[in-house]
C-alpha atoms as a PDB file:
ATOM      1  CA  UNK A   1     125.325 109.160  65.173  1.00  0.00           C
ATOM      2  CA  UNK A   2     127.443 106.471  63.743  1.00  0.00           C
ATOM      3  CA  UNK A   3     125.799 104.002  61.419  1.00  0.00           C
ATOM      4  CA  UNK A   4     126.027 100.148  62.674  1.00  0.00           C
ATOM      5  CA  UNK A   5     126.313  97.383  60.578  1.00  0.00           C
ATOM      6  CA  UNK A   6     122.771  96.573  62.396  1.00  0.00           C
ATOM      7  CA  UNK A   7     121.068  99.867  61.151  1.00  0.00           C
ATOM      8  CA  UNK A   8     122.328  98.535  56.990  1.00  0.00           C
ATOM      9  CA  UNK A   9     120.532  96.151  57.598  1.00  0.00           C
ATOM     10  CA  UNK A  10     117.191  97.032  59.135  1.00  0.00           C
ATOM     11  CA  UNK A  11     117.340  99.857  56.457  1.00  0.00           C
ATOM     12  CA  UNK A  12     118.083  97.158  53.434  1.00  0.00           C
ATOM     13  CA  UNK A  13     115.184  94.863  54.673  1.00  0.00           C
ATOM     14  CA  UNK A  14     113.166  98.162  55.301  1.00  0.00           C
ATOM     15  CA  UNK A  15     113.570  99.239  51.775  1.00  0.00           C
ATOM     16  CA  UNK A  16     113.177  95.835  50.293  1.00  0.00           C
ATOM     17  CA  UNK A  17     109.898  95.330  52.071  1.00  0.00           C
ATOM     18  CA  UNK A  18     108.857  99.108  50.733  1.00  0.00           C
ATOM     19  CA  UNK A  19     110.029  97.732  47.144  1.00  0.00           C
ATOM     20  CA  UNK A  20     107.148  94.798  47.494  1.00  0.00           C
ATOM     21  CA  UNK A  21     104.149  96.584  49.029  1.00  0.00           C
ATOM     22  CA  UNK A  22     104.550  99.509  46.431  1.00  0.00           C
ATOM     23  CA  UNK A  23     104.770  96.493  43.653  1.00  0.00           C
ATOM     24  CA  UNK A  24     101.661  94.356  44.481  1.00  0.00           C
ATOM     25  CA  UNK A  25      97.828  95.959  44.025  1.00  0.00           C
ATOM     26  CA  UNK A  26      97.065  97.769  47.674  1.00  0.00           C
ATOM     27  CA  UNK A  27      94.200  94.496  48.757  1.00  0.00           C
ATOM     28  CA  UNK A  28      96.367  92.397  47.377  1.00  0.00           C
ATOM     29  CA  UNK A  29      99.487  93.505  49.609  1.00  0.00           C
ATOM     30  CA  UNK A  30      96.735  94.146  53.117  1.00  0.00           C
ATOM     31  CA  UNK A  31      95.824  90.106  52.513  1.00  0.00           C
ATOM     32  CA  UNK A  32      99.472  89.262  52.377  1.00  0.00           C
ATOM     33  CA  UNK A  33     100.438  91.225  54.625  1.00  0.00           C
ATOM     34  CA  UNK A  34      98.201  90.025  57.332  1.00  0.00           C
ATOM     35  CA  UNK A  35      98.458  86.374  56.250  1.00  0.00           C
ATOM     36  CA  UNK A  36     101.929  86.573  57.280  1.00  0.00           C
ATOM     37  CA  UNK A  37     101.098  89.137  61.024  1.00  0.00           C
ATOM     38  CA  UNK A  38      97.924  87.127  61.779  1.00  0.00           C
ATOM     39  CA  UNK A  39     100.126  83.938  63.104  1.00  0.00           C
ATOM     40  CA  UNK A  40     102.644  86.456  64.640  1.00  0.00           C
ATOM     41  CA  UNK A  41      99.578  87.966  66.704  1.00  0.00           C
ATOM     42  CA  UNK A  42      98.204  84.123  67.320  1.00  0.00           C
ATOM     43  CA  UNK A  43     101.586  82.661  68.549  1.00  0.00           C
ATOM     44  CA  UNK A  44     102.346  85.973  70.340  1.00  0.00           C
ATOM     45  CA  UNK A  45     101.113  85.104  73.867  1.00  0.00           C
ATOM     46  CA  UNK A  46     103.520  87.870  75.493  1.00  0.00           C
ATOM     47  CA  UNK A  47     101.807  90.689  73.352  1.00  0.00           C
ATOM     48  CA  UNK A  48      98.261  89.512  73.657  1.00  0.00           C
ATOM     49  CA  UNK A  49      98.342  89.468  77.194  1.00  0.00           C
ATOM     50  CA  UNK A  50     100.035  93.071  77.236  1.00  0.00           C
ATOM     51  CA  UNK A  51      97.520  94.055  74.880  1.00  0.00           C
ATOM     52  CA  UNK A  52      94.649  92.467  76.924  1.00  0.00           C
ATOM     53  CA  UNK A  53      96.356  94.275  80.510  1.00  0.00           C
ATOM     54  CA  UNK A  54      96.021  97.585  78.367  1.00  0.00           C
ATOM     55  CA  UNK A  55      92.128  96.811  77.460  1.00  0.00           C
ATOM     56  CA  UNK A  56      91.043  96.015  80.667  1.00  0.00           C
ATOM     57  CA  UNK A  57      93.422  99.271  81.857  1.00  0.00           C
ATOM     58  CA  UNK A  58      91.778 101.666  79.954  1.00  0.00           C
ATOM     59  CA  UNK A  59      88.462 100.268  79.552  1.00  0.00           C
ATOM     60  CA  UNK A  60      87.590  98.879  82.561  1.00  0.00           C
ATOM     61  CA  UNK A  61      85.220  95.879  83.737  1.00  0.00           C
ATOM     62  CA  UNK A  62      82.132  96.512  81.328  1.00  0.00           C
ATOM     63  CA  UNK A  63      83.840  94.445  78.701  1.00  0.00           C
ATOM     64  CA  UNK A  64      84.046  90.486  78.364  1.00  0.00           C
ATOM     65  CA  UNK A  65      87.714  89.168  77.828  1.00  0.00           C
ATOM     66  CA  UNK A  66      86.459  87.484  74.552  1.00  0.00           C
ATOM     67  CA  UNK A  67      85.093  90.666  73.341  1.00  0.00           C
ATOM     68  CA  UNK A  68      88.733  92.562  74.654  1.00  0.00           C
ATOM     69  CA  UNK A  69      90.520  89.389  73.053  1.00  0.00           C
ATOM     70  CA  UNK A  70      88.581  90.686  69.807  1.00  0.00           C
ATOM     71  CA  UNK A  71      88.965  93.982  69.817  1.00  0.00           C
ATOM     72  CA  UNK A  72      92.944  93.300  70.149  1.00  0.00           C
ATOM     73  CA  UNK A  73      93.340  91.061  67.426  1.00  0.00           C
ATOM     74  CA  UNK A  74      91.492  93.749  64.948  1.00  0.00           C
ATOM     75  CA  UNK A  75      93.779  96.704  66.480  1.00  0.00           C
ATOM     76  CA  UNK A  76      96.473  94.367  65.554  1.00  0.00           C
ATOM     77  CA  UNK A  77      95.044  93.726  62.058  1.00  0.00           C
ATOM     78  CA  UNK A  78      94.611  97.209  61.710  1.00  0.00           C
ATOM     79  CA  UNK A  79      98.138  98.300  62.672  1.00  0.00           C
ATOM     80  CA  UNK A  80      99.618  96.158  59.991  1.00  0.00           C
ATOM     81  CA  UNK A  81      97.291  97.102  57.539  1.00  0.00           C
ATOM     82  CA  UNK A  82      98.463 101.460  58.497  1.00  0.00           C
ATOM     83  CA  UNK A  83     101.884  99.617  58.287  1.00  0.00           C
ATOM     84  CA  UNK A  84     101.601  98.829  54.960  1.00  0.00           C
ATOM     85  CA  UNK A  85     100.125 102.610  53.881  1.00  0.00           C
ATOM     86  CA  UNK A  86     103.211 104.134  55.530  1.00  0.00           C
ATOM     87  CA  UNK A  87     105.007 102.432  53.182  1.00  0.00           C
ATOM     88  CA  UNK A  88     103.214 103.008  50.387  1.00  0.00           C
ATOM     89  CA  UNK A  89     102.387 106.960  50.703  1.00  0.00           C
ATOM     90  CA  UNK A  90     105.346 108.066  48.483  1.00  0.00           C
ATOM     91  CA  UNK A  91     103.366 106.687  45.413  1.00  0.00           C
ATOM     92  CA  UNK A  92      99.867 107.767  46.902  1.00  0.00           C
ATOM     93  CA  UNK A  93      98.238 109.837  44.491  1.00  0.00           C
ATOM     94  CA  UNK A  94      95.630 112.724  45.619  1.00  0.00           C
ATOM     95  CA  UNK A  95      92.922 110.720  43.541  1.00  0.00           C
ATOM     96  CA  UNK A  96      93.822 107.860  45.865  1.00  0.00           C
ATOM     97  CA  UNK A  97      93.349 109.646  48.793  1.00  0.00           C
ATOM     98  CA  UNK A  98      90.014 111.583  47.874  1.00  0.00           C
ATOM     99  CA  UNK A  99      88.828 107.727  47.479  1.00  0.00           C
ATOM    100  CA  UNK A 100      89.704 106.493  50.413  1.00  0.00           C
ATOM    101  CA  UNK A 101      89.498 109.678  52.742  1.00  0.00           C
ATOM    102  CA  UNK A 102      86.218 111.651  53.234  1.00  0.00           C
ATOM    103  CA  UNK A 103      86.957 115.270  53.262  1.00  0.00           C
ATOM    104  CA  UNK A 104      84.205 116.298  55.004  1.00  0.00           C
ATOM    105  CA  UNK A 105      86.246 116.951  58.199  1.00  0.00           C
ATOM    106  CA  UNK A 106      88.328 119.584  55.977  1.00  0.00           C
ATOM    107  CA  UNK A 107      85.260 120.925  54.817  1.00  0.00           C
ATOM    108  CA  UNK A 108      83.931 121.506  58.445  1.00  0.00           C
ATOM    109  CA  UNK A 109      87.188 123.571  59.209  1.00  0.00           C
ATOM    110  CA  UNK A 110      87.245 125.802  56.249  1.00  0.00           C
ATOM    111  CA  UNK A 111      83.749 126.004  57.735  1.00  0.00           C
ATOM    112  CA  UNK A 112      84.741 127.662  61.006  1.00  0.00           C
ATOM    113  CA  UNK A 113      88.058 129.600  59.720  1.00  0.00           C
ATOM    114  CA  UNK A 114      89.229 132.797  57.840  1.00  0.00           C
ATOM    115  CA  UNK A 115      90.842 132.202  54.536  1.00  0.00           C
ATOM    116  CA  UNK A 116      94.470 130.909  55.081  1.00  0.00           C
ATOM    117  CA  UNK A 117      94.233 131.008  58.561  1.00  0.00           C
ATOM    118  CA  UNK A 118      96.666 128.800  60.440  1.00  0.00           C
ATOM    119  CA  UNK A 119      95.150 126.174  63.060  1.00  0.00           C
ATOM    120  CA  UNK A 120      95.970 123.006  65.841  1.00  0.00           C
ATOM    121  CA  UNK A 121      94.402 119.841  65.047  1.00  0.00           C
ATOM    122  CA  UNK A 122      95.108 117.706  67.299  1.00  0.00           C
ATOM    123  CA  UNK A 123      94.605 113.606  66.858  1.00  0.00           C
ATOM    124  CA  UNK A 124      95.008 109.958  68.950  1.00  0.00           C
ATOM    125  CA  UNK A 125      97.634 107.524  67.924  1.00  0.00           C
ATOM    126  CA  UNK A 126      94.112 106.340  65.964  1.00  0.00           C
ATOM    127  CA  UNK A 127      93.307 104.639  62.469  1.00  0.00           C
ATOM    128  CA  UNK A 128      96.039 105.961  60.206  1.00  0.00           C
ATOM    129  CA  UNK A 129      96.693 109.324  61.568  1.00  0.00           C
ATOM    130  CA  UNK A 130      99.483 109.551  58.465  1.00  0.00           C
ATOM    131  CA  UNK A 131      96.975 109.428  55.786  1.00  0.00           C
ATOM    132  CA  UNK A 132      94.725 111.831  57.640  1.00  0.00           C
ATOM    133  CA  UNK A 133      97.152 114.688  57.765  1.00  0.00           C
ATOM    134  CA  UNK A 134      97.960 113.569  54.091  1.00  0.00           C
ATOM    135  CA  UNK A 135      94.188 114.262  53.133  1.00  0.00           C
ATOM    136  CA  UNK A 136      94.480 117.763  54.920  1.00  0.00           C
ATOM    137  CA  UNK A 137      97.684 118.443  52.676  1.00  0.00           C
ATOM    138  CA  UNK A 138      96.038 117.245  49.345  1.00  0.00           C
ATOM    139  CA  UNK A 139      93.706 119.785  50.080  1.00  0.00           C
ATOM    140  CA  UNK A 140      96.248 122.348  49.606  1.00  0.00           C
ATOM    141  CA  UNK A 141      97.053 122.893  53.375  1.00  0.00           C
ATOM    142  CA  UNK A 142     100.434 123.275  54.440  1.00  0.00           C
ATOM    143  CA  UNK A 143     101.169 120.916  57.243  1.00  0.00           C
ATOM    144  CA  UNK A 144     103.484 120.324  60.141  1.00  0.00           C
ATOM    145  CA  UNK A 145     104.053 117.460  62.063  1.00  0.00           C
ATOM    146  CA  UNK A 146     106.150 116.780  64.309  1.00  0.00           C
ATOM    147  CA  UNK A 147     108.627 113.754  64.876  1.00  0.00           C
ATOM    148  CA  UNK A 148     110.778 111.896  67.156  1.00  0.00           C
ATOM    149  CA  UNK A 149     114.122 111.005  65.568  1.00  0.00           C
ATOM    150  CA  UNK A 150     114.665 107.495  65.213  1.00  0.00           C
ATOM    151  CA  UNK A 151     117.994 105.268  66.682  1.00  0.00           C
ATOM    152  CA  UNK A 152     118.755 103.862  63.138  1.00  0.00           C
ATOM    153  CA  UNK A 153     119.889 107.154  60.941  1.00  0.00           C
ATOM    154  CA  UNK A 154     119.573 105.665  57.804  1.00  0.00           C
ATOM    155  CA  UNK A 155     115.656 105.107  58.357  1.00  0.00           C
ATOM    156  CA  UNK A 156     115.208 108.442  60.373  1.00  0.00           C
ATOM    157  CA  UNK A 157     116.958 110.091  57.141  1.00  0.00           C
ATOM    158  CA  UNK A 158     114.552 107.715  54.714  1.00  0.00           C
ATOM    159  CA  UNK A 159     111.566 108.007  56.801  1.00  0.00           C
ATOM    160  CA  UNK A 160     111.758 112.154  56.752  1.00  0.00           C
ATOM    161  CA  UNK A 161     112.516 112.093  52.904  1.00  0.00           C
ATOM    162  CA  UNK A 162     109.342 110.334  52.662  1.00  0.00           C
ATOM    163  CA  UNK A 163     107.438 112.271  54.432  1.00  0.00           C
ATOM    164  CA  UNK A 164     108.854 115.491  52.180  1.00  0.00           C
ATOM    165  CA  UNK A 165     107.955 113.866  49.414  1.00  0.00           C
ATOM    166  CA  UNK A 166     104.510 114.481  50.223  1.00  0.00           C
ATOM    167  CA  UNK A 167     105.071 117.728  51.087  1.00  0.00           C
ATOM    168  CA  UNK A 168     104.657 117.115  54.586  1.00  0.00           C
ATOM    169  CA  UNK A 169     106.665 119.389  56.960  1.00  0.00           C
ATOM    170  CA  UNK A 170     108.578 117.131  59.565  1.00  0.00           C
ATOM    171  CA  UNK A 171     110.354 118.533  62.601  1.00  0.00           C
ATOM    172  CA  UNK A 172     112.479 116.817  64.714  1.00  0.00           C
ATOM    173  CA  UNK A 173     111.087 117.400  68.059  1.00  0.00           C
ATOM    174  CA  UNK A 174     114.417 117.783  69.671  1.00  0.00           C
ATOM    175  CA  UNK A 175     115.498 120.390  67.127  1.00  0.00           C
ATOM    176  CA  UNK A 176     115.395 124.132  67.593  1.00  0.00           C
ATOM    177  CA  UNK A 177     113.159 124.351  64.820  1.00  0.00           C
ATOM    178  CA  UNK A 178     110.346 123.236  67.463  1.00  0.00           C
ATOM    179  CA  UNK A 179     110.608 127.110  68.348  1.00  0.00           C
ATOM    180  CA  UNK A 180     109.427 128.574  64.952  1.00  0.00           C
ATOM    181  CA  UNK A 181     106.312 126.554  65.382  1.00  0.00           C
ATOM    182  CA  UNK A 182     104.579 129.110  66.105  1.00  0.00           C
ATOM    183  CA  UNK A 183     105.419 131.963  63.800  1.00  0.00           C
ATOM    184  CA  UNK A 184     104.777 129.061  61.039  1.00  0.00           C
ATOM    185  CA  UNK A 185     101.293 128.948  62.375  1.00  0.00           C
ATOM    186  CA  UNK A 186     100.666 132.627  62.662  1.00  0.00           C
ATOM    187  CA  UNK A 187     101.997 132.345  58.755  1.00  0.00           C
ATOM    188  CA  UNK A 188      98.557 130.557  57.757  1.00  0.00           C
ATOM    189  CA  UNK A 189     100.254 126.703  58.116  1.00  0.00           C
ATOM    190  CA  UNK A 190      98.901 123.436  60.315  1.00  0.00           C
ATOM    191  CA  UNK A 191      99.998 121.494  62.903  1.00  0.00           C
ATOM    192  CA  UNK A 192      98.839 117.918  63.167  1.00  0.00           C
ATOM    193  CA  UNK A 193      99.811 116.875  66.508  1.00  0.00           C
ATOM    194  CA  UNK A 194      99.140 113.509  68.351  1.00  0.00           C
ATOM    195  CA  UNK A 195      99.129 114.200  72.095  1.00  0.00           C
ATOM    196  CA  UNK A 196      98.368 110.926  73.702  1.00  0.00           C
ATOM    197  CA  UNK A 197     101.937 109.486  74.685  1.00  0.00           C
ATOM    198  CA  UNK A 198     103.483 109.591  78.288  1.00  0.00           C
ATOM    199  CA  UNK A 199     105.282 112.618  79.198  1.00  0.00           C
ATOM    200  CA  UNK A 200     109.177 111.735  80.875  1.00  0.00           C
ATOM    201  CA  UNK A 201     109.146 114.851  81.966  1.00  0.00           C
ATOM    202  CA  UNK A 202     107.868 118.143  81.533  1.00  0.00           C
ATOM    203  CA  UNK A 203     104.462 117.140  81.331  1.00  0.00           C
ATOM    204  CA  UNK A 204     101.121 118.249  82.291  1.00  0.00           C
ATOM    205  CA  UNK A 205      98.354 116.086  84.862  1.00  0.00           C
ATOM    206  CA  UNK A 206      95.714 114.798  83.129  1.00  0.00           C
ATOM    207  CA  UNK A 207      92.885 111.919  83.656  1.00  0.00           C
ATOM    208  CA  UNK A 208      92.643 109.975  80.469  1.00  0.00           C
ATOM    209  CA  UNK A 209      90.664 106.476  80.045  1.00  0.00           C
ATOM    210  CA  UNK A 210      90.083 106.211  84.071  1.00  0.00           C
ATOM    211  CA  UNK A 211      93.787 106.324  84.754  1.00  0.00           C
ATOM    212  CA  UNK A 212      95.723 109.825  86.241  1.00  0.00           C
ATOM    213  CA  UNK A 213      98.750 110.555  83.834  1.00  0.00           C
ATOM    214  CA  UNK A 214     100.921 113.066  82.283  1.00  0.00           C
ATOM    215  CA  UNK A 215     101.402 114.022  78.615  1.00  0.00           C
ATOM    216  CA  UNK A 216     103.120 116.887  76.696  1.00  0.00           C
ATOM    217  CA  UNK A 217     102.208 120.629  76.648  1.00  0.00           C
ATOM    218  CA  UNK A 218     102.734 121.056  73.268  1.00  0.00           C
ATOM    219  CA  UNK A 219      99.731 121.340  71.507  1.00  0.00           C
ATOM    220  CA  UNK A 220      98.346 123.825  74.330  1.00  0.00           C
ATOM    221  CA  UNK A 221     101.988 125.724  74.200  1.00  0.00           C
ATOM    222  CA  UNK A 222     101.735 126.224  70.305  1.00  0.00           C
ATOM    223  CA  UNK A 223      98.175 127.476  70.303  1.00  0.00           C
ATOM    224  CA  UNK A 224      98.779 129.996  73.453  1.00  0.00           C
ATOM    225  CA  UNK A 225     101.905 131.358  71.383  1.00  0.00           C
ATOM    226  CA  UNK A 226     100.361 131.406  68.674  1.00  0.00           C
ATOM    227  CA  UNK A 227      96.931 132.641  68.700  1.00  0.00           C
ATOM    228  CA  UNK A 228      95.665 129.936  65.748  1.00  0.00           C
ATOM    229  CA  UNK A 229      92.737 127.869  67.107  1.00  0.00           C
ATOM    230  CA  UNK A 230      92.621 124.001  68.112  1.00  0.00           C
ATOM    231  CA  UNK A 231      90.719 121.570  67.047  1.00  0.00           C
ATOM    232  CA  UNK A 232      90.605 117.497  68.012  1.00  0.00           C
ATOM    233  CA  UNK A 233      89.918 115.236  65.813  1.00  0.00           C
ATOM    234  CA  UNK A 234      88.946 111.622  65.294  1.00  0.00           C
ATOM    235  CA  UNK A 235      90.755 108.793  62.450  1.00  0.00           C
ATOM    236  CA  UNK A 236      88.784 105.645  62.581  1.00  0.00           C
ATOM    237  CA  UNK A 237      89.169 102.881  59.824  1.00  0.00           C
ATOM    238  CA  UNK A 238      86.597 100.934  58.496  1.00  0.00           C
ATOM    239  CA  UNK A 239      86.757  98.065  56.554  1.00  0.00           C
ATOM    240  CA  UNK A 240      90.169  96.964  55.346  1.00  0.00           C
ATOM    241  CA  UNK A 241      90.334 100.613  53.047  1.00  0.00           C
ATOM    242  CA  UNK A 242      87.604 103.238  54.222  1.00  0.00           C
ATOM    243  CA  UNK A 243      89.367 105.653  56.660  1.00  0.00           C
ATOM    244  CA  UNK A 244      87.136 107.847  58.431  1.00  0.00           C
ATOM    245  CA  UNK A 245      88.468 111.271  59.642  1.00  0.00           C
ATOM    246  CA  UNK A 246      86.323 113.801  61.194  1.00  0.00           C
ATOM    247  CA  UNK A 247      86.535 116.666  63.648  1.00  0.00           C
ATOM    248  CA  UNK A 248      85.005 116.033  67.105  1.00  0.00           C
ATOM    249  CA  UNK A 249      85.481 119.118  68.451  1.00  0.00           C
ATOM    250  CA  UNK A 250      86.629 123.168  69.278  1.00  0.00           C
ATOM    251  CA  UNK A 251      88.680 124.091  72.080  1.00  0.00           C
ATOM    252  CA  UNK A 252      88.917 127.455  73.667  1.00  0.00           C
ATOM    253  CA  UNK A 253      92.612 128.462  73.792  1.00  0.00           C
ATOM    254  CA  UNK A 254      91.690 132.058  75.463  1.00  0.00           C
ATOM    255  CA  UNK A 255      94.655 132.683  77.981  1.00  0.00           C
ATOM    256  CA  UNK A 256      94.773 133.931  81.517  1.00  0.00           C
ATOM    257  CA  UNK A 257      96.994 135.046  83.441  1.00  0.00           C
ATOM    258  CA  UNK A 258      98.603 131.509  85.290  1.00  0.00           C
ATOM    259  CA  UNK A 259      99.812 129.580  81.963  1.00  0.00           C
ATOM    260  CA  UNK A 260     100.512 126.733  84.144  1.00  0.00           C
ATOM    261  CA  UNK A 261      96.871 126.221  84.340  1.00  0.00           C
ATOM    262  CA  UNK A 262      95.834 127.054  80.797  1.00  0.00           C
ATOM    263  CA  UNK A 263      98.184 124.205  79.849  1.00  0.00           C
ATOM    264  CA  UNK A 264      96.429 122.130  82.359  1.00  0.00           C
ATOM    265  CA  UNK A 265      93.164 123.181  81.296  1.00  0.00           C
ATOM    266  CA  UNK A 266      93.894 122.840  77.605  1.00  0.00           C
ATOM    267  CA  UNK A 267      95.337 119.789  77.548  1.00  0.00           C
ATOM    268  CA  UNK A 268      92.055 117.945  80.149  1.00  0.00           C
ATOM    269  CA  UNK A 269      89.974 119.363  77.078  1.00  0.00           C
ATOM    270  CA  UNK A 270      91.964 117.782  74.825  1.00  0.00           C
ATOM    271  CA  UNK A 271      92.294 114.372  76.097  1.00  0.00           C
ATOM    272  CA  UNK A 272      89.072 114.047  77.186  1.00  0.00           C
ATOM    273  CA  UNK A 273      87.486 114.512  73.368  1.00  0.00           C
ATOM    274  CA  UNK A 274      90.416 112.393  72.502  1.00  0.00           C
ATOM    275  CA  UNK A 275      89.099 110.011  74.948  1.00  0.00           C
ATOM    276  CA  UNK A 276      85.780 109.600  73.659  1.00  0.00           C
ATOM    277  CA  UNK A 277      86.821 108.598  70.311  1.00  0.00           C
ATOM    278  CA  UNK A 278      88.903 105.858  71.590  1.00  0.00           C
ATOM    279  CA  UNK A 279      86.080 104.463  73.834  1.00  0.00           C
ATOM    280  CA  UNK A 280      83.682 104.632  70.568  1.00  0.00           C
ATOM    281  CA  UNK A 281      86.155 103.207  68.471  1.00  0.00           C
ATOM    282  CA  UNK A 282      88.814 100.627  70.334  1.00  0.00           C
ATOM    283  CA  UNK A 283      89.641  98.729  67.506  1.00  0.00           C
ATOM    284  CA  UNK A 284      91.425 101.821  65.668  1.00  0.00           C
ATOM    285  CA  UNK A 285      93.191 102.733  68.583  1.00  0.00           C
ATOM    286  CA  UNK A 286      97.215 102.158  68.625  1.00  0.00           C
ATOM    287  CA  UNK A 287      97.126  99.720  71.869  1.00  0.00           C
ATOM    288  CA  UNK A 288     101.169  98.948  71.537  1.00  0.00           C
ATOM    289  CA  UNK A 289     102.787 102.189  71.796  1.00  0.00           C
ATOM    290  CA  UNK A 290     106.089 101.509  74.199  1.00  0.00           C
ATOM    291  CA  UNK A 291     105.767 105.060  75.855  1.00  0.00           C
ATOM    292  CA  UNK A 292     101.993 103.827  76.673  1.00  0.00           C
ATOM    293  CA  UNK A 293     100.102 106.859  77.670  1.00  0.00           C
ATOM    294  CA  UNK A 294      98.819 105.277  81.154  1.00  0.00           C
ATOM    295  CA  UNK A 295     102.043 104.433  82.258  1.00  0.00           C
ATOM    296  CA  UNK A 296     102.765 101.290  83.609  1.00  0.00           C
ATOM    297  CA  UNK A 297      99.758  98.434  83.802  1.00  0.00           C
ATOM    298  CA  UNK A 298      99.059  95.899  86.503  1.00  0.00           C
ATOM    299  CA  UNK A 299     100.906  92.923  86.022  1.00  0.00           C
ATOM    300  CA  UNK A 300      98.751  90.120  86.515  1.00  0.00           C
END
């Protein structure tokens, strides 16, 4: 892909912006950062009213529009403030992380699994996901995620060294290296997937937050082929610093003989546990994803 003169300079401001948050103390940069995002969200009527659509979507009439006008504005705060992580996880030391990421959840799974066995967790677009499978890896696992490739090739190139520099797996999920998945697994490694994003095609039927939709088969795929067991999981912040991770539940992966409907049934287990952490928690969830899992909302 040929480098525009549009992608220097995304990647300059990018890296400039990376320079200051790693700089300044970590409340320090979350107050400055939002003190410059909180009148982008307030003078944003175009996203607000997209995000309120998506509320109202996905949670239905229960809710007031003051209290769905509130729980945008903190999903908001709360993307910035993972915003500002991302960019500071190259310098994110394992003391950092023990402080500001229970490990209970990773104590629950070595609870449940052999030694060095290989396993699925997968997670919402919820909290900071990032830092979650960053806890998992400080506590020796080796992890996989995988990625979508970005337009801009100098920050898909910077974003992946990053995430190698954490030791962090990445695969590009349009690589062939999406096929050694699972003989990595089988190997005794972990997949962190995130499941909740509209399929284009290929997908699977599922009912997620009221609404009928399709998402991707591969967290279902992986642990069929590979044998490892799945797990969801749940990534809620608290506060400006506290995240929360914890595991909210098991699902069976036994196979039959029509795949077609173990991927269905998988994948309904899935998003349903998935579902009840977002309900639970609203204001962690990632509300302005552009493939938005329900497809389309009701333009009003």
């Amino acid at each position: 892909m040929s480098v525009k003169f549009s992608h220097r300079l995304e990647y300059v401001a990018a890296r400039a912006a990376c320079g200051l948050v790693m700089f300044l103390p970590y409340r320090v940069m979350l107050a400055l950062a939002w003190s410059i995002m909180g009148p982008v969200w307030a003078f944003n009527r175009k996203l607000r009213a997209r995000t309120h659509r998506r509320l109202r979507q996905a949670l239905g009439a229960d809710k007031s529009d003051r209290e769905l006008a509130r729980i945008a504005r903190r999903a908001y705060r709360n993307l910035v403030f993972t915003a500002v992580e991302g960019m500071r996880m190259p310098g994110m030391s394992r003391a950092w992380i023990e402080r500001n990421l229970s490990p209970a959840a990773y104590e629950e799974l070595r609870s449940q699994l052999a030694p060095g066995q290989g396993f699925i967790v997968a997670v919402p677009h919820q909290g900071n996901w990032e830092l979650a499978g960053l806890a998992l890896q400080a506590q020796g696992v080796q992890l996989i995620t995988l990625v979508r490739r970005q337009k801009n090739p100098l920050m898909n190139d910077w974003i992946n060294r990053v995430r190698r520099s954490t030791g962090v797996e990445a695969i590009d999920t349009k690589s062939t290296a999406v096929g050694e998945v699972a003989a990595k697994l089988r190997a005794g490694k972990v997949l962190a997937i995130l499941p909740d994003l509209r399929a284009k095609v290929g997908g699977v039927p599922v009912r997620y937050l009221g609404v009928e939709t399709e998402v991707p088969v591969g967290a279902a795929r992986f642990a069929l082929e590979s044998g490892v067991p799945l797990f969801t999981a749940e990534v809620v912040r608290e506060g400006w610093t506290r995240i929360r991770w914890r595991l909210t539940g098991r699902v069976d992966v036994t196979p039959s003989a029509d795949t077609a409907a173990d991927h269905q049934r998988i994948m309904q287990a899935i998003m349903t546990k998935l579902e009840a952490s977002v309900r639970a928690n609203p204001e962690s969830y990632f509300w302005f994803n552009k493939r938005w899992v329900l497809g389309p909302e009701e333009q009003r």
